[in-house]
Protein backbone atom coordinates (compact mmCIF):
# COMPACT_ATOMS: atom_id res chain seq x y z
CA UNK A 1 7.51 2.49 17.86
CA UNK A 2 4.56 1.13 16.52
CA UNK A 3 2.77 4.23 15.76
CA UNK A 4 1.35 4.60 12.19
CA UNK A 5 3.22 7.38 9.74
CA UNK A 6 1.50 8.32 6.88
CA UNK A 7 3.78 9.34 3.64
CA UNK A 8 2.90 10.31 -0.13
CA UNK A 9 6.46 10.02 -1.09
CA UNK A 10 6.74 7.11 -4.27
CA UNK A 11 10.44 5.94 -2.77
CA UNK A 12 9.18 5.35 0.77
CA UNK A 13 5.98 3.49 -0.21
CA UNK A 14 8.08 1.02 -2.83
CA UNK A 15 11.01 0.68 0.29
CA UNK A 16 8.43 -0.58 2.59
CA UNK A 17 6.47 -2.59 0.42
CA UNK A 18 9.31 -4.86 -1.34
CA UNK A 19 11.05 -4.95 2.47
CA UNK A 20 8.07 -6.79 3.26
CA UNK A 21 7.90 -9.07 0.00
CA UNK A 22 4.61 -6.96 -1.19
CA UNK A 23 3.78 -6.68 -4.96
CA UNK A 24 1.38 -3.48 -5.62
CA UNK A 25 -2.31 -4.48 -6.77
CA UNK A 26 -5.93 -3.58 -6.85
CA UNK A 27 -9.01 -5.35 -6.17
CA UNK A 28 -10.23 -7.58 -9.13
CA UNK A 29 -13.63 -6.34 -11.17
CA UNK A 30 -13.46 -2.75 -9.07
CA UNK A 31 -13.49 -0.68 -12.55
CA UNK A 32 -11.62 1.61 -13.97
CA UNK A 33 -8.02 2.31 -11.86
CA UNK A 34 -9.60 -0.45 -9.13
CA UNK A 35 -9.37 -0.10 -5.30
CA UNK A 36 -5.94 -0.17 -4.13
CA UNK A 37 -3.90 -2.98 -2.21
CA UNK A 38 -0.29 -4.16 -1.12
CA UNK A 39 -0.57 -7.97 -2.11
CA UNK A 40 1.76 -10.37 0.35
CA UNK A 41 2.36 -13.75 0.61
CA UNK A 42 0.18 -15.99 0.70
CA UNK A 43 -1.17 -14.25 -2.70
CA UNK A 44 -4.81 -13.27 -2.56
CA UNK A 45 -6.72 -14.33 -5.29
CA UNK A 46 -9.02 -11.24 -4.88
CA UNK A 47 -6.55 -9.39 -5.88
CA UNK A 48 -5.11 -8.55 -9.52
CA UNK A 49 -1.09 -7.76 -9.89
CA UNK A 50 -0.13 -4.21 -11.24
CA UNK A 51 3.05 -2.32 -11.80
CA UNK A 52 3.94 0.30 -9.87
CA UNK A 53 3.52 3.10 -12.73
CA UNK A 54 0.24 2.31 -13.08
CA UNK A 55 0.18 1.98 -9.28
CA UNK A 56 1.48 5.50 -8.22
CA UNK A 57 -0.82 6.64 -11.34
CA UNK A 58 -4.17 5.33 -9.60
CA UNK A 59 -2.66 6.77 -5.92
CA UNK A 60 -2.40 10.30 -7.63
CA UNK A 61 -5.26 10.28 -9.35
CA UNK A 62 -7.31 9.72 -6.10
CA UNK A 63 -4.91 11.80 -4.49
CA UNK A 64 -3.88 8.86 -1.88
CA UNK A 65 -1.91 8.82 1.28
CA UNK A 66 0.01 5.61 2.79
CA UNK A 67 -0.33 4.56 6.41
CA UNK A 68 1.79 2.26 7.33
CA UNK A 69 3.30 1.01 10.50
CA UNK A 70 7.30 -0.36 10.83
CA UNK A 71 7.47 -2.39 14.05
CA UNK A 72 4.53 -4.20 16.00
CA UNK A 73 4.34 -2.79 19.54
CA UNK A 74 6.40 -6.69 20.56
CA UNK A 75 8.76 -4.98 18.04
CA UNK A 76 8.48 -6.90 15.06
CA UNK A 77 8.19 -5.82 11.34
CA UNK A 78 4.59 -4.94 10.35
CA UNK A 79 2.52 -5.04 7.34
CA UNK A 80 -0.40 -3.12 8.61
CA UNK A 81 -1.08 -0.18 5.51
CA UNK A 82 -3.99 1.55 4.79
CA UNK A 83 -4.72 4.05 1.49
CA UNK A 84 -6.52 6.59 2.91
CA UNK A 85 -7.81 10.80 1.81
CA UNK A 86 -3.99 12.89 1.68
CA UNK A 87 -6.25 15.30 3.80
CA UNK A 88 -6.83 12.37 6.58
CA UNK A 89 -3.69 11.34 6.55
């Protein structure tokens, strides 16, 4: 239950993010495309709002992977995610 998955799939990433009340980003000053991030609440002023074209754009590009986790091993709803290599993932 509180094993990581790891998914490519656009639909599944954007479900899990806005179930959790994330906004897709990147890391402020990181250059062209930027370093990836799923932004929550309290916002994190390291961070730079983007939408999620140009968001699945940068994840292709770099040809991304999303590990996330659903439930907390006490079996509550996580936000644990990671961007890492498709072939780690």
């Amino acid at each position: 239950m509180s094993e990581a998955a790891s998914t490519t799939d656009h639909d599944v990433i954007r479900k899990w993010v806005e179930a959790r009340g994330g906004t897709p980003a990147r890391v402020r000053d990181t250059g062209e495309g930027g370093v990836l991030r799923i932004d929550f609440e309290p916002k994190d002023e390291s961070l730079e709002p983007i939408n999620w074209e140009d968001f699945f754009s940068i994840f292709e590009q770099r040809d991304l992977a999303f590990l996330h986790q659903d439930m907390t091993e006490d079996g509550q709803t996580s936000r644990f995610n990671k961007f890492v290599d498709r072939s780690d993932g």
